[in-house]
N, C-alpha and C. Protein backbone atom coordinates (compact mmCIF):
# COMPACT_ATOMS: atom_id res chain seq x y z
N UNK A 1 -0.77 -8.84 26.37
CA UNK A 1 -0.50 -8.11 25.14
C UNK A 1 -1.69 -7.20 24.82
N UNK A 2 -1.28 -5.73 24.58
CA UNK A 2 -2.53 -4.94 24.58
C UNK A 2 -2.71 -5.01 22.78
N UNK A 3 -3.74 -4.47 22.10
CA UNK A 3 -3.82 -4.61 20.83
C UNK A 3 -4.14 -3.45 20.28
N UNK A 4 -3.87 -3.15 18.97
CA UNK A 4 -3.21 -1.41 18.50
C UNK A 4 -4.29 -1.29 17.65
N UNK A 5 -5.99 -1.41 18.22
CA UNK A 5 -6.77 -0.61 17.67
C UNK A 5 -7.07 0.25 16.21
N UNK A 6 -5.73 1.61 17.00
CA UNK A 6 -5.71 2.06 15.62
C UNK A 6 -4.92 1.41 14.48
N UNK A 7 -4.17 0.73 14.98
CA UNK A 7 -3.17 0.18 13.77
C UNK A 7 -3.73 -0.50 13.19
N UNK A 8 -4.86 -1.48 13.32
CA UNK A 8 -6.03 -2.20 12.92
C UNK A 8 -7.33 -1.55 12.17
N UNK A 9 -7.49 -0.64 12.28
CA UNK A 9 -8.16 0.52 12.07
C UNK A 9 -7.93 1.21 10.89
N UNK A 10 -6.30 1.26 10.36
CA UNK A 10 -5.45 1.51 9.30
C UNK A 10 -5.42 -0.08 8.29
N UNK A 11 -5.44 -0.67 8.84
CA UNK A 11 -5.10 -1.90 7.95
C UNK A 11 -6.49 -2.22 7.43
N UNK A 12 -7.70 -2.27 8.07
CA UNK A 12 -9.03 -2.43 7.45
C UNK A 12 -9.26 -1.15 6.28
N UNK A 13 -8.90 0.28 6.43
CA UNK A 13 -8.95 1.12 5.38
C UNK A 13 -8.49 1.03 4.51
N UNK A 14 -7.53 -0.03 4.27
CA UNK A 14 -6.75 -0.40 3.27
C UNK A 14 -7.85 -1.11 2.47
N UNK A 15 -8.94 -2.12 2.98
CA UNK A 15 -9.99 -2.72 2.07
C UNK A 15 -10.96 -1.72 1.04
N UNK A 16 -11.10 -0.83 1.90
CA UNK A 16 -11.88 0.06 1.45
C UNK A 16 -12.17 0.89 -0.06
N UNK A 17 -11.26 0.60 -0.26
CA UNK A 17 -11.17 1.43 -2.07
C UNK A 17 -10.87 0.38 -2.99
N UNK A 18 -11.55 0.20 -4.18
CA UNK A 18 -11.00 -0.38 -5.48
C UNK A 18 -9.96 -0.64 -6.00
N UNK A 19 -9.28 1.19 -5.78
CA UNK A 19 -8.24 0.90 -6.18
C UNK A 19 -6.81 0.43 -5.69
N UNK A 20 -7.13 0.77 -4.05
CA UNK A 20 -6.11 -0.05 -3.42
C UNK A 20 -5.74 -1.38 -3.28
N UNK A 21 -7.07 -2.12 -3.42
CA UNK A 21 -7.50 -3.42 -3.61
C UNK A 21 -6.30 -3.59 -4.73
N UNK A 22 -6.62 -3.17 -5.80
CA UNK A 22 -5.51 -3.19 -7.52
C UNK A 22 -4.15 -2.94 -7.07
N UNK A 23 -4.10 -1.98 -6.25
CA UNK A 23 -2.70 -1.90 -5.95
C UNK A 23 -1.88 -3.20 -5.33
N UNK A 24 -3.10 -3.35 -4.32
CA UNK A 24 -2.30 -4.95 -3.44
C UNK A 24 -1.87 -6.08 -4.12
N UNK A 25 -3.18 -5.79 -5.46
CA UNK A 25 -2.68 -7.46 -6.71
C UNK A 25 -1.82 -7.16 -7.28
N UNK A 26 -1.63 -5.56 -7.72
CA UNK A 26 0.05 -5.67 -8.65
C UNK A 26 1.13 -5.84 -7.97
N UNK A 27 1.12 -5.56 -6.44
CA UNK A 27 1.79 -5.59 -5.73
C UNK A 27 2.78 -7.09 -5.36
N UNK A 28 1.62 -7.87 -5.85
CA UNK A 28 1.94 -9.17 -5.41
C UNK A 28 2.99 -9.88 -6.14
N UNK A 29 2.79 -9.12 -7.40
CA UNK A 29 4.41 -9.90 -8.22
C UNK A 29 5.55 -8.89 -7.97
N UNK A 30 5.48 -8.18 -7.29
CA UNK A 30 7.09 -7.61 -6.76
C UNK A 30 6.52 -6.04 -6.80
N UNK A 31 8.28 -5.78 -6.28
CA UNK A 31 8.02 -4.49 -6.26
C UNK A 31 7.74 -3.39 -7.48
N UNK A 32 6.90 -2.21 -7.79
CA UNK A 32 6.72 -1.35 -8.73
C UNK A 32 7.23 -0.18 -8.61
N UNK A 33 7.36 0.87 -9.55
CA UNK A 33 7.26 2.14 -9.50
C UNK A 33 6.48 2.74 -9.22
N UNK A 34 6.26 3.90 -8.97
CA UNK A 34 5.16 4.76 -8.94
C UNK A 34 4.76 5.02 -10.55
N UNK A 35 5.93 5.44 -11.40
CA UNK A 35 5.37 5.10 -12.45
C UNK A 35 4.43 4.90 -13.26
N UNK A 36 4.75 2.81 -12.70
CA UNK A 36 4.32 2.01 -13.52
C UNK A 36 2.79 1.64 -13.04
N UNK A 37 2.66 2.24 -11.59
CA UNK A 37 1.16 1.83 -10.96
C UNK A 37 0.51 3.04 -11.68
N UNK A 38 0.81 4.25 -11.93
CA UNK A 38 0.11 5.02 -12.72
C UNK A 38 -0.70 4.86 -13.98
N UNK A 39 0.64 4.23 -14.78
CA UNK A 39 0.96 4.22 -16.28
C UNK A 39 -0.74 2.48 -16.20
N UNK A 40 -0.75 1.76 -15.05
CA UNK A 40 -1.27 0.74 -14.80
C UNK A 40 -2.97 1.22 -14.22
N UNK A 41 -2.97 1.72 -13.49
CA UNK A 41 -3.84 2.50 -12.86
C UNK A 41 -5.06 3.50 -13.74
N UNK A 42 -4.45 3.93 -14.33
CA UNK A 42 -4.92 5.12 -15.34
C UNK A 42 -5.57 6.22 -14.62
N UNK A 43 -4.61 6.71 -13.06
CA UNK A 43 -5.36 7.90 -11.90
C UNK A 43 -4.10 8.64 -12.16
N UNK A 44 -4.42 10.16 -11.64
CA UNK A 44 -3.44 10.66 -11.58
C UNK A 44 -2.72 10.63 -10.62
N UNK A 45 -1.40 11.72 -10.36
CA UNK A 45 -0.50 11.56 -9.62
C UNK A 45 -0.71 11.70 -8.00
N UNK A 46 -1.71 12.45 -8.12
CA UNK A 46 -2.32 13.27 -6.71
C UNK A 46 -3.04 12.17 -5.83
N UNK A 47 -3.74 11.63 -6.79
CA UNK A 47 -5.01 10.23 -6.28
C UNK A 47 -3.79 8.91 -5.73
N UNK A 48 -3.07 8.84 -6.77
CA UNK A 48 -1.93 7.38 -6.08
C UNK A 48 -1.54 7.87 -5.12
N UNK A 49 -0.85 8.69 -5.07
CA UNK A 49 -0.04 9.43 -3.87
C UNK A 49 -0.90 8.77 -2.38
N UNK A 50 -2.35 9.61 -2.45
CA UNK A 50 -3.22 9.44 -1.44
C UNK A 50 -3.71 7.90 -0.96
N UNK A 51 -3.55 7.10 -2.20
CA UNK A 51 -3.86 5.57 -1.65
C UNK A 51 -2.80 5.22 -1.33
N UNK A 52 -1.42 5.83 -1.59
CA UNK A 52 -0.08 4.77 -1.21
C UNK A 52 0.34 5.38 0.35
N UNK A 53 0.04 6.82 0.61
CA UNK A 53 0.31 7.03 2.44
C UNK A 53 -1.13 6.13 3.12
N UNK A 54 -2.38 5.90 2.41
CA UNK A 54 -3.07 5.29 3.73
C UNK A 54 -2.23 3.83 3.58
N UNK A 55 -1.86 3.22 2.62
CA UNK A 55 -1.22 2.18 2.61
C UNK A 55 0.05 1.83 3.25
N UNK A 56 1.31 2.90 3.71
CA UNK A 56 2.29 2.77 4.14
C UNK A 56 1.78 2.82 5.17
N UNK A 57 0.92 4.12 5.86
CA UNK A 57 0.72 4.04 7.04
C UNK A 57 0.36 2.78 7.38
N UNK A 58 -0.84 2.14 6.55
CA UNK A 58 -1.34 0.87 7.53
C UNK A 58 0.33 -0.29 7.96
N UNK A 59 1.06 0.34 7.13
CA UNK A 59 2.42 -0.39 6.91
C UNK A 59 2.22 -2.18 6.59
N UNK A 60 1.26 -1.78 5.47
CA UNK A 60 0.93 -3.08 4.21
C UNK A 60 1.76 -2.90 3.22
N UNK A 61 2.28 -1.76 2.78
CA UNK A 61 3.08 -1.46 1.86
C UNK A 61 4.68 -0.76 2.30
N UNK A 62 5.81 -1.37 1.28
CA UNK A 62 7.35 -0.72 2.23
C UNK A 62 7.26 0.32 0.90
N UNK A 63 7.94 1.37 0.86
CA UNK A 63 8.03 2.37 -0.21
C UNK A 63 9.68 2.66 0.08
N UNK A 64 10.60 2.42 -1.53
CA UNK A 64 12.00 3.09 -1.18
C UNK A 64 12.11 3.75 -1.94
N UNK A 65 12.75 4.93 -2.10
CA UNK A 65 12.83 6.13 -2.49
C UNK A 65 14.31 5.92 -3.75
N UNK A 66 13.96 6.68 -5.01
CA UNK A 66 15.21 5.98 -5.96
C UNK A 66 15.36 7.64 -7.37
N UNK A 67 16.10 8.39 -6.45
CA UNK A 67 15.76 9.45 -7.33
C UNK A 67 14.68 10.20 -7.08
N UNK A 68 13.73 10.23 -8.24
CA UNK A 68 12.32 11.39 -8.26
C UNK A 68 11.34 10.14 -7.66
N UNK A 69 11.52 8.85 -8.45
CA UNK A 69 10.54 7.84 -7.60
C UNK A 69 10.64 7.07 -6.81
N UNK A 70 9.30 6.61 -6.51
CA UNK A 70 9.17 5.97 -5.03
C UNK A 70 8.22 4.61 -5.91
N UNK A 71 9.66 3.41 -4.91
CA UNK A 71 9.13 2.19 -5.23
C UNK A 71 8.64 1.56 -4.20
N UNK A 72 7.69 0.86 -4.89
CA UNK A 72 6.32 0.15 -3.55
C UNK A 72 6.79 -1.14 -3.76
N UNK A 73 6.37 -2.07 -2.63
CA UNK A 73 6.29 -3.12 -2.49
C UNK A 73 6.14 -4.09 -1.53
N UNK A 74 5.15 -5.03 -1.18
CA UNK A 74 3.99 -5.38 -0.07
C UNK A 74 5.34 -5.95 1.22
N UNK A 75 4.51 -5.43 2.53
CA UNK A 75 5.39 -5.53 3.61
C UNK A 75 5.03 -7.26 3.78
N UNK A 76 5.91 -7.66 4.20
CA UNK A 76 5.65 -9.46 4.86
C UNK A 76 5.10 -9.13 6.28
N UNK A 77 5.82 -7.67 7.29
CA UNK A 77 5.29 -7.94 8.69
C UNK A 77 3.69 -7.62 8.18
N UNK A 78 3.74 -6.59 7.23
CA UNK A 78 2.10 -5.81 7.47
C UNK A 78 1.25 -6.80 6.64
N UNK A 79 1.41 -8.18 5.78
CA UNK A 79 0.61 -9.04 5.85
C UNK A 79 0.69 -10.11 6.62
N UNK A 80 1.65 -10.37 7.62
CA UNK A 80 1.59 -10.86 8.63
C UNK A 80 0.48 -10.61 9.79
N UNK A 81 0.92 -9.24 9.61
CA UNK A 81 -0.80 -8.31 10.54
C UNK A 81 -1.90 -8.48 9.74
N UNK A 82 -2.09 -8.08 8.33
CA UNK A 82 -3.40 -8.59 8.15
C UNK A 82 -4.29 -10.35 8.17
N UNK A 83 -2.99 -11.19 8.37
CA UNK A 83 -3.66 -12.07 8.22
C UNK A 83 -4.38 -12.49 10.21
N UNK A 84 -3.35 -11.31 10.83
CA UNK A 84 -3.70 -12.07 11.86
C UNK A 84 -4.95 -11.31 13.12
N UNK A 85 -5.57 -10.44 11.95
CA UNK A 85 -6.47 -9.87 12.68
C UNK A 85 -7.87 -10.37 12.51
């Protein structure tokens, strides 16, 4: 089994910021709005945006689309991967 480097590489950048850190704990009681991580957050629209693609990418976070917003909420495979790196 070869091992995906970069995909590992993505999931550690996920530690990296404060506020993604916040994102992962609200995350943990279910899924949110974009919204409500704002309205929670107190960043603007531009700044969430940018922590929630390094976050999908690391694919720690699933995002479904519902109208104008986009609802987050923590992947089981992508903490499956973080626990197992």
């Amino acid at each position: 089994m070869t091992k995906d480097f970069e995909q590992e590489a993505k999931v550690f950048k996920v530690f990296c910021d404060p506020n993604r850190l916040k994102i992962l704990d609200i995350l943990k009681t279910g899924e949110h709005c974009a919204c409500k991580l704002l309205e929670i957050l107190d960043v603007s629209q531009s700044t969430l945006s940018h922590h929630m693609k390094i976050l999908t990418d690391a694919k720690v976070v699933n995002v479904r689309k519902d109208g104008k917003w986009s609802h987050y909420s923590l992947s089981s495979n992508g903490i499956k991967k973080l626990l197992s790196i």
